[in-house]
C-alpha atoms as a PDB file:
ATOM      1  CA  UNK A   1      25.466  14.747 -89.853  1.00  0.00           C
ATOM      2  CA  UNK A   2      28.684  13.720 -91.652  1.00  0.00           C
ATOM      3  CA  UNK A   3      30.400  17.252 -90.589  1.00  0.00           C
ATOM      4  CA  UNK A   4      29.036  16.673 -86.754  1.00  0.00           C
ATOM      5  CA  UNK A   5      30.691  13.105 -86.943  1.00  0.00           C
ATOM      6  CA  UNK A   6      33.979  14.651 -88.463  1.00  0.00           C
ATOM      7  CA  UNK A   7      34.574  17.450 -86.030  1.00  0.00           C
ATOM      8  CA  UNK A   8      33.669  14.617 -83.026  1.00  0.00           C
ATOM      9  CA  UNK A   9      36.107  12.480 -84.642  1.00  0.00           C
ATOM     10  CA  UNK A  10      38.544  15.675 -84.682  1.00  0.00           C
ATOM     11  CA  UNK A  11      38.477  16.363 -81.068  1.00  0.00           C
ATOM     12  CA  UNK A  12      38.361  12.986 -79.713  1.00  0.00           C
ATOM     13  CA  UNK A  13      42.167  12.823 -81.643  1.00  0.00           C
ATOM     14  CA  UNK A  14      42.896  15.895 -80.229  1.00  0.00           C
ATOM     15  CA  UNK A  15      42.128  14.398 -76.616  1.00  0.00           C
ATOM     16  CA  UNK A  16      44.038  11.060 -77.469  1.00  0.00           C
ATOM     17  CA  UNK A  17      47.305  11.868 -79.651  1.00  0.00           C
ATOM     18  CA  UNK A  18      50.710  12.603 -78.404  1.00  0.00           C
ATOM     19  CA  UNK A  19      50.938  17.128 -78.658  1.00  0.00           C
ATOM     20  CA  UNK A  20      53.507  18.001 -80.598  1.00  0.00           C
ATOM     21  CA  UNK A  21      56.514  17.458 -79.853  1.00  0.00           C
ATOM     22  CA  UNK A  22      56.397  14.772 -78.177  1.00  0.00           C
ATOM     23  CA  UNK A  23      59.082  11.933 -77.768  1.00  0.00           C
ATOM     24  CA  UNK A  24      57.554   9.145 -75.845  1.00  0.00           C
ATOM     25  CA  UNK A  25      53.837   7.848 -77.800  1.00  0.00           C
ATOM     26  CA  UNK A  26      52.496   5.333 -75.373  1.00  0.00           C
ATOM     27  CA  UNK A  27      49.631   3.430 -77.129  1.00  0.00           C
ATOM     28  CA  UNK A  28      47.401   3.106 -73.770  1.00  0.00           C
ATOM     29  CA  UNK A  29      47.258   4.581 -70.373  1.00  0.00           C
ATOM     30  CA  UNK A  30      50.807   5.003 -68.069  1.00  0.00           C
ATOM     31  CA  UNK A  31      50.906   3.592 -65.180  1.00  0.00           C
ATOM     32  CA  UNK A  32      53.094   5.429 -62.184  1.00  0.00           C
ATOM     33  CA  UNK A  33      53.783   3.548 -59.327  1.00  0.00           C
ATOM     34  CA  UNK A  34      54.122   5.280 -55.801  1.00  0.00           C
ATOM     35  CA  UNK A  35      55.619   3.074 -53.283  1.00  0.00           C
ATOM     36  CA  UNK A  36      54.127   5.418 -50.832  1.00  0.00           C
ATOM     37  CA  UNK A  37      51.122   6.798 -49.200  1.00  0.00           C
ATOM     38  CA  UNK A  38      49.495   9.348 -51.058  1.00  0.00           C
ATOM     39  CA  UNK A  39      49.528  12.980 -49.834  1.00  0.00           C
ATOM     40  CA  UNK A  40      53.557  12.657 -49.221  1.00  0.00           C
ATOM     41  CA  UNK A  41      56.438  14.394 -51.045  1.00  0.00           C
ATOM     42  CA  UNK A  42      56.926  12.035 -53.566  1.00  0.00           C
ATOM     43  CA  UNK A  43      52.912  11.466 -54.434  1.00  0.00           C
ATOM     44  CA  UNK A  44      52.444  15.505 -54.915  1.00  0.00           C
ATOM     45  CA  UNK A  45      55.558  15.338 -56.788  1.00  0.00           C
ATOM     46  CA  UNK A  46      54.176  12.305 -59.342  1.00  0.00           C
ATOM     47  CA  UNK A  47      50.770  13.493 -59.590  1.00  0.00           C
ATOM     48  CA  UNK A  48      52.170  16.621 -61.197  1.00  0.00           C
ATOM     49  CA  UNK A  49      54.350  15.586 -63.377  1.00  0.00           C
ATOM     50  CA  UNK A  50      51.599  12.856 -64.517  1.00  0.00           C
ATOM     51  CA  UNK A  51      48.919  15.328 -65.514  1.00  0.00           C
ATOM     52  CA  UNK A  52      51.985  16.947 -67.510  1.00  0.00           C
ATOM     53  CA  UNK A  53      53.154  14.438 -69.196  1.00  0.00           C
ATOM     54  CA  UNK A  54      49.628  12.476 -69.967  1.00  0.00           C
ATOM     55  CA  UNK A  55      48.798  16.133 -71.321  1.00  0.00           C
ATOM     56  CA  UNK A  56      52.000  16.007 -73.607  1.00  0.00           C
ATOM     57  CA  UNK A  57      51.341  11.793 -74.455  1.00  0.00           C
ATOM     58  CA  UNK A  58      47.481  12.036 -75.531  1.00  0.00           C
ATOM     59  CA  UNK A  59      47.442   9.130 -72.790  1.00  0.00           C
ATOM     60  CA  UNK A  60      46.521   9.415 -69.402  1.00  0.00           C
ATOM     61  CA  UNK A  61      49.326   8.735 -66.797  1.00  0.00           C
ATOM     62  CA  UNK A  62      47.530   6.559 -63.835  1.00  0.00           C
ATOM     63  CA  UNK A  63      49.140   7.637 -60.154  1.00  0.00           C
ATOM     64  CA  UNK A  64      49.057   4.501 -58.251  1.00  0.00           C
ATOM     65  CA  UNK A  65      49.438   4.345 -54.643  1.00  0.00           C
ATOM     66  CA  UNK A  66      51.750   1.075 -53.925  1.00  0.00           C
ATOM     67  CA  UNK A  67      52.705   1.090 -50.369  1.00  0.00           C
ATOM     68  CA  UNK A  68      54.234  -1.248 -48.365  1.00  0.00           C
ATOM     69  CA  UNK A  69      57.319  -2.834 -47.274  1.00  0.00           C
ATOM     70  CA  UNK A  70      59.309   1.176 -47.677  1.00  0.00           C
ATOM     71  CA  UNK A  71      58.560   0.706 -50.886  1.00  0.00           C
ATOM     72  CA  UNK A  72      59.654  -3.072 -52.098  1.00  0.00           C
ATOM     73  CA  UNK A  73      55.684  -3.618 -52.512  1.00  0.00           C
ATOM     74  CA  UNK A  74      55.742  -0.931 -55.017  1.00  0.00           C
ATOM     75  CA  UNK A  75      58.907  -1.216 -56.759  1.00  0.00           C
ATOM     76  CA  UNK A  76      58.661  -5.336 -57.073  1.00  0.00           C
ATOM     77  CA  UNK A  77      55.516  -4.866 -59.288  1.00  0.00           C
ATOM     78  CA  UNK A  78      57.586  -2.272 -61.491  1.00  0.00           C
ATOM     79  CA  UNK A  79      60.521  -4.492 -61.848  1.00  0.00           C
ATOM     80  CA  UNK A  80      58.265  -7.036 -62.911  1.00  0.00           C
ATOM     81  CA  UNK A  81      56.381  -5.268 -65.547  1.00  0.00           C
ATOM     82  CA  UNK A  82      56.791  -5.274 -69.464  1.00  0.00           C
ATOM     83  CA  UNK A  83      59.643  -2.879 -70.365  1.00  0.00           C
ATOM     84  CA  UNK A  84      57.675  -1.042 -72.489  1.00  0.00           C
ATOM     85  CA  UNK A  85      57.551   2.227 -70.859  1.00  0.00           C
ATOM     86  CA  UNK A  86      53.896   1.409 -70.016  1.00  0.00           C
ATOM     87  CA  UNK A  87      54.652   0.882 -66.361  1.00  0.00           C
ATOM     88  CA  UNK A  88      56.914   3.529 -64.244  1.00  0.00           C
ATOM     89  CA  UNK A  89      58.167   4.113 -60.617  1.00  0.00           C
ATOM     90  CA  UNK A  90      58.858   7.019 -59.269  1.00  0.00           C
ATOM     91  CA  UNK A  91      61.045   6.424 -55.769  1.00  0.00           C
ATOM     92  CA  UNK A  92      63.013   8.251 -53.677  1.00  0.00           C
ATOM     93  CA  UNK A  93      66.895   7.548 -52.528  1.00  0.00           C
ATOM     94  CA  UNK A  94      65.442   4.633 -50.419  1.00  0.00           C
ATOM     95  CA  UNK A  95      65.149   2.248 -53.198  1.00  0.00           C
ATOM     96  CA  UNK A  96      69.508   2.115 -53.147  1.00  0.00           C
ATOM     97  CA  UNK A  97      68.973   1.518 -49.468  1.00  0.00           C
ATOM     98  CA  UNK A  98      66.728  -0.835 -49.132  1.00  0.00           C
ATOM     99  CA  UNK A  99      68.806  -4.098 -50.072  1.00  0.00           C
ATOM    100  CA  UNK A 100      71.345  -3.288 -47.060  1.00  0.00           C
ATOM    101  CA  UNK A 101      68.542  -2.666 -44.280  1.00  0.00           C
ATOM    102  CA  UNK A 102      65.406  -4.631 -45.683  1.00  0.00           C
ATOM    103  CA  UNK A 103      67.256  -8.566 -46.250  1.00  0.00           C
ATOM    104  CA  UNK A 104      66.502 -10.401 -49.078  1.00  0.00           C
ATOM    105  CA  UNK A 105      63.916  -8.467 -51.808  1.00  0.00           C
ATOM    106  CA  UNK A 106      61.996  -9.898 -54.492  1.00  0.00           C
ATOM    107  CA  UNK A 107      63.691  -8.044 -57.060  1.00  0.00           C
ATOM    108  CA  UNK A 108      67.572  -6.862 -57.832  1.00  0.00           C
ATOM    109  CA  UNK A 109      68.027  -3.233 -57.686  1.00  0.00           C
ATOM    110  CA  UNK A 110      71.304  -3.201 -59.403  1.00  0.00           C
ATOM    111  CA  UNK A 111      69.437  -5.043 -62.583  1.00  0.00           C
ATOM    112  CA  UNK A 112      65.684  -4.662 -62.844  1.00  0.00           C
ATOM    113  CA  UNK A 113      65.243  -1.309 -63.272  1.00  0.00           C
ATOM    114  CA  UNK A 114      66.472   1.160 -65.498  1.00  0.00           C
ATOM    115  CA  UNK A 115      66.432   4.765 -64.193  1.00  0.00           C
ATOM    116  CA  UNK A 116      65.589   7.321 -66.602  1.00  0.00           C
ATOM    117  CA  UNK A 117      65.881  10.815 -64.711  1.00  0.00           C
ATOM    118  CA  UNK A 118      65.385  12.330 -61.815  1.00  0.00           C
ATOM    119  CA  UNK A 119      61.803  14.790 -61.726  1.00  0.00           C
ATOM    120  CA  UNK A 120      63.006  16.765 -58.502  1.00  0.00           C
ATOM    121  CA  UNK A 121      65.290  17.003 -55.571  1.00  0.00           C
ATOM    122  CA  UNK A 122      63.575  17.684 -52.485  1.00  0.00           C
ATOM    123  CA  UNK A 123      65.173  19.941 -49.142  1.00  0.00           C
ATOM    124  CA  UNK A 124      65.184  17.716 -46.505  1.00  0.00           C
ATOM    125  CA  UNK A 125      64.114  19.386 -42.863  1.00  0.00           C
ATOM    126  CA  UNK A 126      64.461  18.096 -39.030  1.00  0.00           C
ATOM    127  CA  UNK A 127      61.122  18.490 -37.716  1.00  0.00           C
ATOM    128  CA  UNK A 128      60.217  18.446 -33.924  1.00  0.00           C
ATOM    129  CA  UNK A 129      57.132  18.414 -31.496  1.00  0.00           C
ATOM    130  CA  UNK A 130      55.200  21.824 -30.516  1.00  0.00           C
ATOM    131  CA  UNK A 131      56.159  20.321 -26.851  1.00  0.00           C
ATOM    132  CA  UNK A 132      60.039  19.506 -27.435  1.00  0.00           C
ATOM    133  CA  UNK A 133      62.324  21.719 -25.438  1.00  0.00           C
ATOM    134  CA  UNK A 134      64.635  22.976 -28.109  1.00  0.00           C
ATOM    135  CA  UNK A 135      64.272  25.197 -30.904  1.00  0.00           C
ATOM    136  CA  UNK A 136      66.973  24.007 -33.358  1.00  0.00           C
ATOM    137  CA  UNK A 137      69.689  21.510 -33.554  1.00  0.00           C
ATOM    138  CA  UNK A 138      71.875  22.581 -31.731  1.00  0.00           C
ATOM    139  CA  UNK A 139      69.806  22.857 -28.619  1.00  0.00           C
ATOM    140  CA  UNK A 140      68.571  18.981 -29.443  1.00  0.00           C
ATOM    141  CA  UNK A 141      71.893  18.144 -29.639  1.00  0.00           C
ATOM    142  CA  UNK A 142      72.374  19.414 -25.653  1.00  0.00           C
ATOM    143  CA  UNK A 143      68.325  17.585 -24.534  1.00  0.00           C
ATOM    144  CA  UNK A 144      69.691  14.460 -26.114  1.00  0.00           C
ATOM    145  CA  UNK A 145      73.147  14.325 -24.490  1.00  0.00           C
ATOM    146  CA  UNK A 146      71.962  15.197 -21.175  1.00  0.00           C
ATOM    147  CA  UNK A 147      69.291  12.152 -21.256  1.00  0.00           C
ATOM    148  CA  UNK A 148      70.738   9.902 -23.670  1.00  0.00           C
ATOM    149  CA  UNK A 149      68.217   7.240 -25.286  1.00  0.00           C
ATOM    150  CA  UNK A 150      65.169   9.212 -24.373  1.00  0.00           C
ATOM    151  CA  UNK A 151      64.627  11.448 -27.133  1.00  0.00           C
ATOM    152  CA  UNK A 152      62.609   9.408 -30.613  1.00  0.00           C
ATOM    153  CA  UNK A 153      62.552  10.132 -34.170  1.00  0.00           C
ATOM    154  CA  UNK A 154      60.146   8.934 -36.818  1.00  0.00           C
ATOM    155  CA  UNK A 155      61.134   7.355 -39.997  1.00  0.00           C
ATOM    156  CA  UNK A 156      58.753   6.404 -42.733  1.00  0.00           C
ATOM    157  CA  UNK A 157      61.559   4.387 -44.876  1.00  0.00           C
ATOM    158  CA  UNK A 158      65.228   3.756 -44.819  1.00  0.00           C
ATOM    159  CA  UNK A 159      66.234   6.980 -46.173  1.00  0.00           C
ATOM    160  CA  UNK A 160      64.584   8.974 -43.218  1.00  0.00           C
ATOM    161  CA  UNK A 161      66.048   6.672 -40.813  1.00  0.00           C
ATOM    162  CA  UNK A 162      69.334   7.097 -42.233  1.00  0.00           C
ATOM    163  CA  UNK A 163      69.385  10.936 -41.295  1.00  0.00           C
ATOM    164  CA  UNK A 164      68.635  10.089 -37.674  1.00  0.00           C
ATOM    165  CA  UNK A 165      71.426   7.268 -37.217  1.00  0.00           C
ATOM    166  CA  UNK A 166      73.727   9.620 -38.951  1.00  0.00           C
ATOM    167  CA  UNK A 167      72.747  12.634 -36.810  1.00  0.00           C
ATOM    168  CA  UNK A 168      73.323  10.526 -33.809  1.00  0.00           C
ATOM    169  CA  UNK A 169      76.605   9.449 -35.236  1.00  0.00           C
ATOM    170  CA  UNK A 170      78.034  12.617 -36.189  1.00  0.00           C
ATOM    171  CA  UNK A 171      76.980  14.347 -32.871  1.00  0.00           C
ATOM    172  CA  UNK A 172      77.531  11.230 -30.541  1.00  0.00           C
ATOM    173  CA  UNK A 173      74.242  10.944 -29.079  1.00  0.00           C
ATOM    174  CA  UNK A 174      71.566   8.137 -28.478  1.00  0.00           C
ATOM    175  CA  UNK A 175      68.524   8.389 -30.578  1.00  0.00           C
ATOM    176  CA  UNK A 176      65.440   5.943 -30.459  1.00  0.00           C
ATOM    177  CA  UNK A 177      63.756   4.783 -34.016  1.00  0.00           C
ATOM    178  CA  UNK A 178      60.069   4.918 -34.575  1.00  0.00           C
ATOM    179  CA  UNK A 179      59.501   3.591 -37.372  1.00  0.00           C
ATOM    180  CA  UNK A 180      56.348   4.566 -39.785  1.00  0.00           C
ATOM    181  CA  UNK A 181      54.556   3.429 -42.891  1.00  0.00           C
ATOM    182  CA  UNK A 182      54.217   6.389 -44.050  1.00  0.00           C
ATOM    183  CA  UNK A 183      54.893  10.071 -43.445  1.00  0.00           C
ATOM    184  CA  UNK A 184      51.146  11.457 -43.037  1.00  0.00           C
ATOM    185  CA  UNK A 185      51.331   8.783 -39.867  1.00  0.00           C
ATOM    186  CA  UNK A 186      54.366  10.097 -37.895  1.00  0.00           C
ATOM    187  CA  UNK A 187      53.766  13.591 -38.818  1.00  0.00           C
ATOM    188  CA  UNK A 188      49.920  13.211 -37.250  1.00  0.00           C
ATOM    189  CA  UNK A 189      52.218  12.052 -33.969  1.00  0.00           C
ATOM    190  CA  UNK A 190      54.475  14.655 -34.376  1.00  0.00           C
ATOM    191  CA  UNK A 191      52.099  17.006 -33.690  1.00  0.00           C
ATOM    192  CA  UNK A 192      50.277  15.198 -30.833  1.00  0.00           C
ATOM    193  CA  UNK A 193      54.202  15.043 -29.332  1.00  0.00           C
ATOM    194  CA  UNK A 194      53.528  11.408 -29.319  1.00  0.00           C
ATOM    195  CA  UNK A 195      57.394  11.283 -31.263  1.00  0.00           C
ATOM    196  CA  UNK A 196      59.888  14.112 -30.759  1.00  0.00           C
ATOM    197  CA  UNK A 197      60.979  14.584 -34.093  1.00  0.00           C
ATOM    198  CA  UNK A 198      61.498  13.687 -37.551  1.00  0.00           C
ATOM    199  CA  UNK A 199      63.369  13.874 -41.012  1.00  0.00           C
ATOM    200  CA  UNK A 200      61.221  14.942 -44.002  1.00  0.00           C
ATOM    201  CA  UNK A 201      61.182  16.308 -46.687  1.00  0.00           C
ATOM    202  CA  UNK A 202      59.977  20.109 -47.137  1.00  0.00           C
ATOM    203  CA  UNK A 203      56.907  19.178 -49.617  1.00  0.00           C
ATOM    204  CA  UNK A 204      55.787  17.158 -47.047  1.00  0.00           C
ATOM    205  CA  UNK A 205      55.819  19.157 -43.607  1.00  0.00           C
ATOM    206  CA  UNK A 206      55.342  22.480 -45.259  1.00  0.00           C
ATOM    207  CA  UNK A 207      51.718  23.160 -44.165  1.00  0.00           C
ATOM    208  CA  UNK A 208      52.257  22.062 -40.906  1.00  0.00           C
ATOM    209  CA  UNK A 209      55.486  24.019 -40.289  1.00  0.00           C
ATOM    210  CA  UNK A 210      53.595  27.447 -41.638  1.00  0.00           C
ATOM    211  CA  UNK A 211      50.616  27.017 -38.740  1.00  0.00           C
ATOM    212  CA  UNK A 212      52.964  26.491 -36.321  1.00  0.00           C
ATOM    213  CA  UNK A 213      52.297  22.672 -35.686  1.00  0.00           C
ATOM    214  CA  UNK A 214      55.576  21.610 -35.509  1.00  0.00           C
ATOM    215  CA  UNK A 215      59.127  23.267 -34.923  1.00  0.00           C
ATOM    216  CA  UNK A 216      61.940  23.439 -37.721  1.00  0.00           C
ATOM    217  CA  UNK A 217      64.857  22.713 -36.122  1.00  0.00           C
ATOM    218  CA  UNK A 218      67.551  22.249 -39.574  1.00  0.00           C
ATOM    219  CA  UNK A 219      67.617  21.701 -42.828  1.00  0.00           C
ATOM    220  CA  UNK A 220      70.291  18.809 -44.379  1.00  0.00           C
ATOM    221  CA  UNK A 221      71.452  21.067 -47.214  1.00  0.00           C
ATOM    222  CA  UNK A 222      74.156  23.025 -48.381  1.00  0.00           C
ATOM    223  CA  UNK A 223      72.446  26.468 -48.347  1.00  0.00           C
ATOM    224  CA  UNK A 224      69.368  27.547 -46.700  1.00  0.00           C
ATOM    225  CA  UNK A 225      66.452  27.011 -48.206  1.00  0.00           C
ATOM    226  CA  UNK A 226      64.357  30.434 -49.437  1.00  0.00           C
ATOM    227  CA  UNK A 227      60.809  28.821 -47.823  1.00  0.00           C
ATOM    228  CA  UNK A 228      63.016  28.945 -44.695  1.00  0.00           C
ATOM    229  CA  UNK A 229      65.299  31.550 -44.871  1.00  0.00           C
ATOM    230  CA  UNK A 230      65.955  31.608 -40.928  1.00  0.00           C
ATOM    231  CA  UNK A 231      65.892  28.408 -40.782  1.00  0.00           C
ATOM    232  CA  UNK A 232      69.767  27.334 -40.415  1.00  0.00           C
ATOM    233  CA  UNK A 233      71.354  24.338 -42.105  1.00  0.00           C
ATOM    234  CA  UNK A 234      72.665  21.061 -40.231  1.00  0.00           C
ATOM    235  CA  UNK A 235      76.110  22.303 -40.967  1.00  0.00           C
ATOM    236  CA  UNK A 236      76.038  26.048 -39.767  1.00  0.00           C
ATOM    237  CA  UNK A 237      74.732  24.116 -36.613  1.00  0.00           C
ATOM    238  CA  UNK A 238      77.724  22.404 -36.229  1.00  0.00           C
ATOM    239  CA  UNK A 239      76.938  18.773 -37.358  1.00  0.00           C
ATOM    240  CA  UNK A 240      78.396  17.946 -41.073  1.00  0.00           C
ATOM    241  CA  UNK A 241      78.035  15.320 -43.213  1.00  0.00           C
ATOM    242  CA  UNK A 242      74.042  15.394 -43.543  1.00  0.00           C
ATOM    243  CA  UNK A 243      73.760  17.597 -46.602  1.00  0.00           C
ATOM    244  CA  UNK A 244      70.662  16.128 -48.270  1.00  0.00           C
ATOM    245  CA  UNK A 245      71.353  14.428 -51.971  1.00  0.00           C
ATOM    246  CA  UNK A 246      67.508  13.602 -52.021  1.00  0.00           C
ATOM    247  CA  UNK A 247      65.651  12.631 -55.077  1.00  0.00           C
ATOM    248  CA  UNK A 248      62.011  11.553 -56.714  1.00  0.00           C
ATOM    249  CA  UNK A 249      63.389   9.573 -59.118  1.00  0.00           C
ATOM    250  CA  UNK A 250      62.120   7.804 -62.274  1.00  0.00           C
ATOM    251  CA  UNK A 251      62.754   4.203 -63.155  1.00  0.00           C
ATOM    252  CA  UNK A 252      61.150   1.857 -65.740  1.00  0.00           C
ATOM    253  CA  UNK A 253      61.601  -1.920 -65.496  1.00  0.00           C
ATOM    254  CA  UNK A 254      64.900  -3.415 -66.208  1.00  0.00           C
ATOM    255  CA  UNK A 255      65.629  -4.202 -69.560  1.00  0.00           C
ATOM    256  CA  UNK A 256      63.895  -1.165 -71.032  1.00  0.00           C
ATOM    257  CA  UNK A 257      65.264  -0.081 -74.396  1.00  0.00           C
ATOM    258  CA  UNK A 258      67.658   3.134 -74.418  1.00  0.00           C
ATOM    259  CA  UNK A 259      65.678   4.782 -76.828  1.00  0.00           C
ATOM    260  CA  UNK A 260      62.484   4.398 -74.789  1.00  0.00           C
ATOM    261  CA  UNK A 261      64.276   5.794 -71.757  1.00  0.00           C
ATOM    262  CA  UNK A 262      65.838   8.696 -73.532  1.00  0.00           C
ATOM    263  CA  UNK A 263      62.099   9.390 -75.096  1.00  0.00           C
ATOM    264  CA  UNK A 264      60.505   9.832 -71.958  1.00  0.00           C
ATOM    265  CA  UNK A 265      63.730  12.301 -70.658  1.00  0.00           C
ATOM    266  CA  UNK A 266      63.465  14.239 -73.137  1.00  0.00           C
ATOM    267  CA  UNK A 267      59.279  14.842 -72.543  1.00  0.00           C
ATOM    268  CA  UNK A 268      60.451  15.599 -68.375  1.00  0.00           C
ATOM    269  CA  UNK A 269      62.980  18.115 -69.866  1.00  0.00           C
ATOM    270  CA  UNK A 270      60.275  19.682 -71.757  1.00  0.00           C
ATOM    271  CA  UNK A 271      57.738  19.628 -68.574  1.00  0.00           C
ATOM    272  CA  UNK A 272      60.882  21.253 -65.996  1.00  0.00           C
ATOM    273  CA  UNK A 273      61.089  24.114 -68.613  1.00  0.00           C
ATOM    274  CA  UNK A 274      57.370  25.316 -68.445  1.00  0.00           C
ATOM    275  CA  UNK A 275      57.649  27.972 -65.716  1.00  0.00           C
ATOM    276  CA  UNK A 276      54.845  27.066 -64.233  1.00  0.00           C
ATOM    277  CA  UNK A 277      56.271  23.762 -62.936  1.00  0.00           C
ATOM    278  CA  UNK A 278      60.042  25.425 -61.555  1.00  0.00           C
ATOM    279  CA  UNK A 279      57.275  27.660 -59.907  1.00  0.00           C
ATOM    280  CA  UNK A 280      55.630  24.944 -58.497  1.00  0.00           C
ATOM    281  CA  UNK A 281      58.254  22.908 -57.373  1.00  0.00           C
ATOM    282  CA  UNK A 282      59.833  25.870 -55.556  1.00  0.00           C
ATOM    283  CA  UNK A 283      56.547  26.317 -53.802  1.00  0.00           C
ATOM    284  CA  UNK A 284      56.996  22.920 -52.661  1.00  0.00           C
ATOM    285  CA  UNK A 285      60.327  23.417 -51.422  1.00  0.00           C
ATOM    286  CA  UNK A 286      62.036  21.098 -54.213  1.00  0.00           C
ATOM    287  CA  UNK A 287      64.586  22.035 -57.265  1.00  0.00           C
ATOM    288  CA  UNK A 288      64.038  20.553 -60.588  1.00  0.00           C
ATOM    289  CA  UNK A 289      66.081  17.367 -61.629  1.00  0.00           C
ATOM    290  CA  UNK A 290      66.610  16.627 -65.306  1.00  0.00           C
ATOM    291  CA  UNK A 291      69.077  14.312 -65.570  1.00  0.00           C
ATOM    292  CA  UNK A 292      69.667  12.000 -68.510  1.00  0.00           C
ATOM    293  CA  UNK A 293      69.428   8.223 -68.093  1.00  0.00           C
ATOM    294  CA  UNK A 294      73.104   8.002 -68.034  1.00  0.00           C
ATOM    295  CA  UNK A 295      74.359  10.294 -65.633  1.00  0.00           C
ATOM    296  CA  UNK A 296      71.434   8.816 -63.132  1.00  0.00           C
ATOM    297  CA  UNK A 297      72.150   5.508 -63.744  1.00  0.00           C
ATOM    298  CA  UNK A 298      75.551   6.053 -62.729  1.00  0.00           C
ATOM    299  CA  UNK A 299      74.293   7.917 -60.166  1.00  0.00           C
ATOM    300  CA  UNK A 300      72.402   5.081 -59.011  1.00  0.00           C
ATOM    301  CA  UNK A 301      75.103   2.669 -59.056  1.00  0.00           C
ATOM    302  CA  UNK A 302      77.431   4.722 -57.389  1.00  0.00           C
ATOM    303  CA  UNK A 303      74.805   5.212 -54.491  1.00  0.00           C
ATOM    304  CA  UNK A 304      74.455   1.453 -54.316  1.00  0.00           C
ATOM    305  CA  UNK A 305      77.988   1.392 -53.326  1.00  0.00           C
ATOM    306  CA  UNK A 306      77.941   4.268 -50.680  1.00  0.00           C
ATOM    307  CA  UNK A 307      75.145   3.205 -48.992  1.00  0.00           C
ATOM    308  CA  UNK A 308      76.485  -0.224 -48.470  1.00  0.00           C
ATOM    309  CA  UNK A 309      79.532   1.556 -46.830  1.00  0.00           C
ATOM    310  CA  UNK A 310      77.140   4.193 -44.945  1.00  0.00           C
ATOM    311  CA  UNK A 311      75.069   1.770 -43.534  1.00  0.00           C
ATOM    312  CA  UNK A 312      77.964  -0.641 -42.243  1.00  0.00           C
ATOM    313  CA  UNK A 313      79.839   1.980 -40.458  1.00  0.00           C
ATOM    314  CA  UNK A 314      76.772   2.747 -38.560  1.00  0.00           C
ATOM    315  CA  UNK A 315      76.152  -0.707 -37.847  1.00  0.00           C
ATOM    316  CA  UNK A 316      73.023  -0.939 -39.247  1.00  0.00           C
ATOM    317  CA  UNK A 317      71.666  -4.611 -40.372  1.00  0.00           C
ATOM    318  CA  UNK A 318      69.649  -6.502 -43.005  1.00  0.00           C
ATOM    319  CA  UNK A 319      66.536  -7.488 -41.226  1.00  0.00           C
ATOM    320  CA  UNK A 320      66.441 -11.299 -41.468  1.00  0.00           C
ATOM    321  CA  UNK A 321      64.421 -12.992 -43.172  1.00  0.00           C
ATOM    322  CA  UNK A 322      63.082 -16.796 -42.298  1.00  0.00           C
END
């Protein structure tokens, strides 16, 4: 009985300890907070870098579905929480948006949170309806100018919307907003040609582009993508300046200490070199991120800025708040 109870004790340790290795040794389960619907991009994207890392911690790492608000509902709890490294948010370029097209929020986004890397950087595709009558931007471009303020695009949060406005900037045309709470919703309408297009990223319209659901009309990148390889980009079409610099970033709560923040880089570095996960995230149409808390947080900061700027020259406004 004793050498039953010692091997049992054995292998529950070998379910519950950090693996070797390891930088970051939570002491109960991690929390990751998704500000948005599961199913999207950025929920594929955290649910497999949690079994990953809960693998590498000996803890399990708890996906959390947030939503609300493009994300404030989500990212207010995080800011919130003890900086422990207990509690995590994983967000996309949104969050540095948010304060200049969402009013007053219930946190500060230059302060209460302390980003630690990035996991991925997503390709970023113009989607349209089975029913539109144009094949690829260009094309669009001519629909839209010959009936301008007819033609809709769906946005799920401000970072989607932003691709629209700018599109409509850059090629001087009249777009209508539809906005979403989340992308599973306007891609469902999408397909019933209840909206003409949309801006997503590839991880989340892939399926639907490969039946045939819904057109592919760009992609806001510097290169073409190799899931798309006919597919041409925004700027071979013509209309520059919408080069995607999309991320799924990770963030702790402000006030988390350095060496937690480096600790839990370090364990994302280790998950982006098993070749399994580049594979993965290639399927999904996204390139691995990596970078240290440093070079994202100045990242951040200096996105903060431009999106202030970007969003003023297109005359977009806080919503107000009573």
């Amino acid at each position: 009985m004793k050498h039953i109870l010692a091997a049992m004790s054995l292998a529950l340790a070998a379910t519950t300890s950090p693996a070797a290795g390891a930088n970051f040794h939570p002491t109960k389960p991690v929390t990751l907070i998704v500000p948005y619907t599961a199913g999207g991009g950025t929920d594929v994207v955290g649910r497999l870098f949690a079994k990953e890392l809960g693998e590498m911690w000996g803890q399990p790492v708890l996906v959390e579905n947030r939503t609300g608000a493009s994300g404030t509902i989500g990212a207010g709890f995080v800011a919130k929480a003890a900086p422990d490294g207990h509690t995590l948010l994983l967000s996309v370029a949104s969050i540095a948006i948010n304060p200049y097209v969402l009013g007053k929020l219930p946190y500060n986004t230059k302060t209460d949170f302390t980003p630690i890397t990035v996991l991925a950087k997503p390709v970023v595709v113009m989607v349209g309806s089975p029913g539109l009558k144009a094949t690829d931007i260009r094309s669009f471009v001519a629909l839209a100018k010959k009936e301008p303020g007819v033609y809709t695009f769906a946005s799920s949060e401000p970072s989607t919307r932003l691709y629209g406005e700018r599109l409509a900037d850059e090629a001087q045309i009249k777009l209508v907003n539809i906005p979403y709470k989340g992308a599973q919703q306007w891609l469902g309408d999408i397909m019933g040609n209840l909206v003409d297009t949309g801006f997503g990223s590839i991880t989340s319209v892939l399926p639907m582009m490969k039946d045939g659901r819904m057109k592919v009309l760009g992609i806001a990148a510097a290169r073409r993508s190799e899931l798309l390889p006919n597919v041409p980009t925004f700027s071979e079409q013509g209309v520059t300046g919408l080069d995607s610099r999309s991320w799924y970033g990770l963030f702790g709560p402000g006030r988390l200490p350095a060496a937690t923040a480096a600790a839990i880089h370090a364990d994302v570095a280790t998950v982006l070199a098993k070749p399994a996960i580049q594979a993965r995230l290639a399927e999904l149409g996204a390139e691995p991120g990596g970078e240290a808390p440093e070079a994202f947080a100045q990242r951040f900061q200096r996105e903060l800025v431009e999106y202030g700027e970007l969003t003023r020259k297109l005359g977009i406004q806080a919503e107000r708040t009573p």
